[in-house]
Protein backbone atom coordinates (compact mmCIF):
# COMPACT_ATOMS: atom_id res chain seq x y z
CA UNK A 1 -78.96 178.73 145.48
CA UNK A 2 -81.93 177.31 144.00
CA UNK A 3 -80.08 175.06 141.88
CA UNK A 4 -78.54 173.77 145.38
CA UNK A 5 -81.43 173.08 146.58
CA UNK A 6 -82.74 171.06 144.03
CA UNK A 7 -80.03 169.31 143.95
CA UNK A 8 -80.27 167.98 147.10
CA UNK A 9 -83.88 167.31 147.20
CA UNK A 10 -83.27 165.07 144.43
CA UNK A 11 -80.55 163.26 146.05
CA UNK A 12 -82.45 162.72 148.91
CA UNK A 13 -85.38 161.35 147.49
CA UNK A 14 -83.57 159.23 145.07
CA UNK A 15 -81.64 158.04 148.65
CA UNK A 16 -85.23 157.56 150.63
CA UNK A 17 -86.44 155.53 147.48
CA UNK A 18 -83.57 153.09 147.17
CA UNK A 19 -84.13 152.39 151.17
CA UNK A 20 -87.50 151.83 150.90
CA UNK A 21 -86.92 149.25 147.69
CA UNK A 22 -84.30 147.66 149.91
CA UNK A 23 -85.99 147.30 153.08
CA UNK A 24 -89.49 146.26 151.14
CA UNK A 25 -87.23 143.64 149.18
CA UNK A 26 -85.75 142.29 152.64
CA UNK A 27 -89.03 142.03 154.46
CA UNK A 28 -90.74 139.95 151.14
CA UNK A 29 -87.37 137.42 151.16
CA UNK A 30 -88.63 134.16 153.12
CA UNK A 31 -86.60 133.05 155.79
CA UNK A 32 -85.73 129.48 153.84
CA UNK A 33 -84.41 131.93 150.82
CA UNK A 34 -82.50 133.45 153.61
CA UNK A 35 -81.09 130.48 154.97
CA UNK A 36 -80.32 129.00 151.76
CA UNK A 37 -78.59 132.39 150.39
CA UNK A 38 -76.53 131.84 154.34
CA UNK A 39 -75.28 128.23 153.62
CA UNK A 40 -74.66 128.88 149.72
CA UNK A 41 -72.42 131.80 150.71
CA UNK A 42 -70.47 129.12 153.08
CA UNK A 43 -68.36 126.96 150.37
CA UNK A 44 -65.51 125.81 152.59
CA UNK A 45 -65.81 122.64 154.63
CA UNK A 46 -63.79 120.59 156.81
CA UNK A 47 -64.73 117.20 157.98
CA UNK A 48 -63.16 114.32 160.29
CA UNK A 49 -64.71 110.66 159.84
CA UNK A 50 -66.46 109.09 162.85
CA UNK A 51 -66.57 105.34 161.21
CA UNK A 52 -63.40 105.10 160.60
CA UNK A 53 -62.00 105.11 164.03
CA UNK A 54 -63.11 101.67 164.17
CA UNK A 55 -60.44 100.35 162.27
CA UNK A 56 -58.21 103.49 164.00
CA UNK A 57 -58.02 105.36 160.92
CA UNK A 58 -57.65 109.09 161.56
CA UNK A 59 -59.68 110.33 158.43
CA UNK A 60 -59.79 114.01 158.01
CA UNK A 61 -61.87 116.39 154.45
CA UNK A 62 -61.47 119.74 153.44
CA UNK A 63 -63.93 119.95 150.57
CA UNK A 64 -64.53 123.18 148.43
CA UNK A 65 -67.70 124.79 146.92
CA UNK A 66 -66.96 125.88 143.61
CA UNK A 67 -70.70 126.84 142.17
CA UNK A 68 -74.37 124.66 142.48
CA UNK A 69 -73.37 121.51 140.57
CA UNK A 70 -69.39 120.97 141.35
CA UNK A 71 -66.64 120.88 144.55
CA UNK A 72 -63.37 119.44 144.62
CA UNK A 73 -62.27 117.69 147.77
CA UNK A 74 -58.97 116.23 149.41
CA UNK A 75 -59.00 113.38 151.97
CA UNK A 76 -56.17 112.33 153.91
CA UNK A 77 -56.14 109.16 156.65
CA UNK A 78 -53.49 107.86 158.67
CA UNK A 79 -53.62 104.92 161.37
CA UNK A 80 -50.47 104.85 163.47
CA UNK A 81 -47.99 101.74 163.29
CA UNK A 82 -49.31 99.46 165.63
CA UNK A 83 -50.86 95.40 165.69
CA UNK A 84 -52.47 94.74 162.85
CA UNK A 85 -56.08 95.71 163.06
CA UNK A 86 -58.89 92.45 163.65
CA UNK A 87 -55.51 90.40 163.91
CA UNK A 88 -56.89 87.75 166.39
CA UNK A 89 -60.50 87.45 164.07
CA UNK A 90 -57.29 87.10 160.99
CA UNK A 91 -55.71 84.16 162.93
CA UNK A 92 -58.73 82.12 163.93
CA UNK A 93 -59.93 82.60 160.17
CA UNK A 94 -56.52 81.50 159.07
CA UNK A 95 -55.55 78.44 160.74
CA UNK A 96 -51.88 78.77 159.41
CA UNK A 97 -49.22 78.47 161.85
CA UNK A 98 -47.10 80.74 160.28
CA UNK A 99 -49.39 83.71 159.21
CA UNK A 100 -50.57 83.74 162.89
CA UNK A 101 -46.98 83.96 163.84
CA UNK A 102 -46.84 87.09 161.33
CA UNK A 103 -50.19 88.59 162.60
CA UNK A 104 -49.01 88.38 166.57
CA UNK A 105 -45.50 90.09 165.97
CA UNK A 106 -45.80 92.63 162.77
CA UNK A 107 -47.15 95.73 163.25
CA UNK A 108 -48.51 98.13 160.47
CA UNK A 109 -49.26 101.83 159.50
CA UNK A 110 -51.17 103.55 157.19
CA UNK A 111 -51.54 106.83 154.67
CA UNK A 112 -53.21 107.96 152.31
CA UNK A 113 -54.53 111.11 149.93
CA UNK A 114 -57.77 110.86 148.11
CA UNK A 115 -58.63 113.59 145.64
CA UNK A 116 -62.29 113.62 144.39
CA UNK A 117 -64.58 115.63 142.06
CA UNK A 118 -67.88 116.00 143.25
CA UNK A 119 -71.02 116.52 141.48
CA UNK A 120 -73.82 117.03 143.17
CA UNK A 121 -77.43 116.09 141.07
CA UNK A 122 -80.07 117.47 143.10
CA UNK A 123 -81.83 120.89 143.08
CA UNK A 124 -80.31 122.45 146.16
CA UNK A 125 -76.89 121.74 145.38
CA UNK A 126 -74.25 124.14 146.77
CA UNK A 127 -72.22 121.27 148.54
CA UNK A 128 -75.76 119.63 149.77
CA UNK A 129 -77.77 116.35 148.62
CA UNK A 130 -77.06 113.27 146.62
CA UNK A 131 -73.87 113.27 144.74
CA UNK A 132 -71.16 111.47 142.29
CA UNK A 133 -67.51 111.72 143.07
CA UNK A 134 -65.06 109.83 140.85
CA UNK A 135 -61.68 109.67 142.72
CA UNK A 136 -58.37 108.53 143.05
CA UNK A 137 -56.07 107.12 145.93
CA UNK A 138 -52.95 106.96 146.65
CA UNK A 139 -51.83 104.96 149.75
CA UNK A 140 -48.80 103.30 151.56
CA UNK A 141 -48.36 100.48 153.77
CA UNK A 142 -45.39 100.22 156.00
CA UNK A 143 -44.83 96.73 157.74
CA UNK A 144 -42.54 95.71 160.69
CA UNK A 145 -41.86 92.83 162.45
CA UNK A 146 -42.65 90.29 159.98
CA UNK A 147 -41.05 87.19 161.05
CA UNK A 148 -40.31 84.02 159.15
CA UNK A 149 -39.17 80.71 160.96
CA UNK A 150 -36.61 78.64 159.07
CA UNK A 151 -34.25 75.71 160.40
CA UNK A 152 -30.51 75.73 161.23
CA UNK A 153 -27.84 73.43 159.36
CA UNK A 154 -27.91 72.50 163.39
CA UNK A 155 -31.04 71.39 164.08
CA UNK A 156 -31.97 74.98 165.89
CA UNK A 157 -34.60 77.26 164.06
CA UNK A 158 -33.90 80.92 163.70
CA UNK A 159 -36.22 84.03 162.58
CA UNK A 160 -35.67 86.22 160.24
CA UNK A 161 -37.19 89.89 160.65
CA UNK A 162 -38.21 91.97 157.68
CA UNK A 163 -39.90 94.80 157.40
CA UNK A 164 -41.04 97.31 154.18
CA UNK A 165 -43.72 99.17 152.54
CA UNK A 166 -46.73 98.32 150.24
CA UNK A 167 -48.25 101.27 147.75
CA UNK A 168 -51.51 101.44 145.67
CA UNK A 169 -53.02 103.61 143.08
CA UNK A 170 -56.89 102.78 142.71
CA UNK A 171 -59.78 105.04 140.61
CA UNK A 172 -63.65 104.46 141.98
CA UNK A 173 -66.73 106.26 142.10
CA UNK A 174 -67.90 107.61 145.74
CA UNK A 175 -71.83 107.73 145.86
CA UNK A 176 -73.15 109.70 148.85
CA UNK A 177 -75.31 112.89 150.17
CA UNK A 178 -74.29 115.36 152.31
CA UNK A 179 -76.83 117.04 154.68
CA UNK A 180 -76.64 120.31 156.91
CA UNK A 181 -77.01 120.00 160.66
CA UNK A 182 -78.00 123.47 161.23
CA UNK A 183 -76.21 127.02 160.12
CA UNK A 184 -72.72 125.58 160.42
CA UNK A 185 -72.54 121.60 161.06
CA UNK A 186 -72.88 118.84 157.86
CA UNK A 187 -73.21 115.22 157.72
CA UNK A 188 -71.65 113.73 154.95
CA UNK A 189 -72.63 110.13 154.23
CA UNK A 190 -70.60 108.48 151.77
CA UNK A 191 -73.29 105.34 150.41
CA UNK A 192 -70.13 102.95 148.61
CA UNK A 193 -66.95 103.99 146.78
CA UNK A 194 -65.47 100.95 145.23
CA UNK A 195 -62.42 101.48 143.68
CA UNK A 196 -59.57 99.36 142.13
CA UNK A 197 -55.87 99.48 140.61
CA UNK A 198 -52.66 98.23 141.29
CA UNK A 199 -49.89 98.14 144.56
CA UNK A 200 -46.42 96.94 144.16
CA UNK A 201 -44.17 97.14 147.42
CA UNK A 202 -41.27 94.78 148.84
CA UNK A 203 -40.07 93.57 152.44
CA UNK A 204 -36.62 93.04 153.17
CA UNK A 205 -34.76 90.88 155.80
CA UNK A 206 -31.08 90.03 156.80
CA UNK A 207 -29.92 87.81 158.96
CA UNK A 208 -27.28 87.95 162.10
CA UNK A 209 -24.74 85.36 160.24
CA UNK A 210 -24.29 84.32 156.69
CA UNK A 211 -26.08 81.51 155.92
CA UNK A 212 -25.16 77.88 153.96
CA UNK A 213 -26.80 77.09 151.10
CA UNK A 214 -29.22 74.55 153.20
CA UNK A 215 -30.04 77.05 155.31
CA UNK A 216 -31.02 79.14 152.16
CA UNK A 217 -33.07 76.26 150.88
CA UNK A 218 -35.23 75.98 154.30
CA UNK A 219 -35.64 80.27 154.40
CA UNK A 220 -36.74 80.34 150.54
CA UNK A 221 -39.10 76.98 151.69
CA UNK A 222 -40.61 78.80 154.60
CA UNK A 223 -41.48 81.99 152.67
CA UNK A 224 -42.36 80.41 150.08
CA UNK A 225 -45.45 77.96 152.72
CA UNK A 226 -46.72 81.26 153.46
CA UNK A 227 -50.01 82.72 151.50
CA UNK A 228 -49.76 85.88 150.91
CA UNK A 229 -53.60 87.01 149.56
CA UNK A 230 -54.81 89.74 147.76
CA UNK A 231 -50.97 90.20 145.76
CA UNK A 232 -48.66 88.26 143.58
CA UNK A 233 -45.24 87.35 145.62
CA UNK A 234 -41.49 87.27 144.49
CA UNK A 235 -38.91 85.68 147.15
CA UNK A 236 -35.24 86.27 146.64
CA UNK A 237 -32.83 84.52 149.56
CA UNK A 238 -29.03 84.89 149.78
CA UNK A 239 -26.35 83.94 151.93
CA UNK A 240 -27.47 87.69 153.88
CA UNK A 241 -30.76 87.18 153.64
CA UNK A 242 -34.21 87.76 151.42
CA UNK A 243 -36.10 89.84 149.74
CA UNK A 244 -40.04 90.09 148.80
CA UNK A 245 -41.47 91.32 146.22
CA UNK A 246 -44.99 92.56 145.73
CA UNK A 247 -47.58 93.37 142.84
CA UNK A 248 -50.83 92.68 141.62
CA UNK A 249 -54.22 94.19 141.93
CA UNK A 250 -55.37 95.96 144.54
CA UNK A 251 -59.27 97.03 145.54
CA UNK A 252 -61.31 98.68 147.95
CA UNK A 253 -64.56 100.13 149.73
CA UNK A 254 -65.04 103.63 150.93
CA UNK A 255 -67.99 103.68 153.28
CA UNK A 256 -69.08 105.89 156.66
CA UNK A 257 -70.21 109.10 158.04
CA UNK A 258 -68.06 111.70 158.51
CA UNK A 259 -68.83 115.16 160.61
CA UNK A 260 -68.00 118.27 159.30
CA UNK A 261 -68.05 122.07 159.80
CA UNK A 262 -69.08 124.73 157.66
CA UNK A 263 -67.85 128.30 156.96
């Protein structure tokens, strides 16, 4: 019986001890430890892009915490085929009779994924403060509606309609900082993320009869009067109809603010 006893007394004090260590040990943590322990323990985030809706490009983020210095994060954007986007600022810029033509009637959409390492280079850390991301990007054009005028053996002018799809692969470096709105909300700011690589794609046309080899001549003539920037163009014509080829080099800018949630 005696050994029971003692027994339990020890247990109990042992038990009492621990508590008090514990409780002393909460009361002495400040509450910016705390809140810093809070948002450290939070390493999933999901963010949608405010600045891009400018240029109607549905961006969405869902970035992972994987310790103080490193998180890996996808992006994925999307604008919906429609007119292409500043097309009447394009035109006046332009001045070409035929790439206006092409601006007013083609339409275009928009994909892409954008996987990024990020390592963040401050003191805090944990998915917060100045960072480095190097990243890639994949992304896909898809065009409609682009028209080219040519003339008829007749004297009439027809249009040929093609339509197709344009794809890049770039690399860049994303610099930005990423800030917390509170327990839950972050702002991620993303300072310039050049990037650069290569697109290839093609647009394809036929026409509604088969055409003479004149009529060929004036098709190849009026693709051919058209400046396509930014890519180097191949034109095929046949009696059926052509064919353009794209490749070259292909660049870009990420830049913006995106909002994001925490948990």
């Amino acid at each position: 019986m005696k050994k029971q006893i003692l027994v339990l007394t020890t247990f109990l004090s042992v038990s009492c001890l621990t508590y008090a260590q514990e409780l002393e040990s909460t009361e002495e943590t400040p509450a910016d430890e705390i809140s810093v322990l809070d948002y450290q323990n939070k390493k999933n985030i999901v963010k949608f892009s405010l600045t891009s809706l400018v240029f109607k490009n549905f961006q969405f983020q869902y970035e992972r915490v994987l310790n103080k210095t490193f998180s890996v994060a996808l992006s994925y954007g999307t604008i919906p085929k429609s007119g292409i986007p500043f097309g009447k600022s394009i035109k006046e810029i332009a001045g070409d009779g035929d790439l206006t033509k092409i601006i007013a009637d083609g339409k275009v959409g928009y994909s892409s994924f954008t996987p990024e390492v990020r390592i963040y280079t401050g003191k805090k850390g944990y998915g917060k403060g100045f960072y480095l991301a190097p990243f890639f990007r994949a992304s896909k054009y898809t065009f409609e509606n682009i028209n080219f005028d040519y003339d008829l053996d007749n004297g009439d002018t027809a249009t040929i309609n093609t339509s197709g799809t344009l794809k890049g692969s770039t690399f860049g470096l994303l610099l930005g900082s990423q800030f917390n709105l509170g327990h839950n909300l972050v702002l991620d700011w993303w300072i310039a993320g050049p990037h650069i690589g290569t697109s290839n794609g093609d647009l394809r046309g036929t026409t509604s009869r088969v055409l003479s080899q004149n009529e060929q001549d004036a098709l190849l003539d009026s693709l051919q009067d058209t400046d396509i920037t930014f890519v180097d163009a191949e034109y095929k014509v046949d009696e059926n109809g052509a064919e353009i080829s794209l490749d070259g080099p292909w660049a870009g800018v990420r830049a913006g603010l995106s909002i994001g949630y925490r948990f």
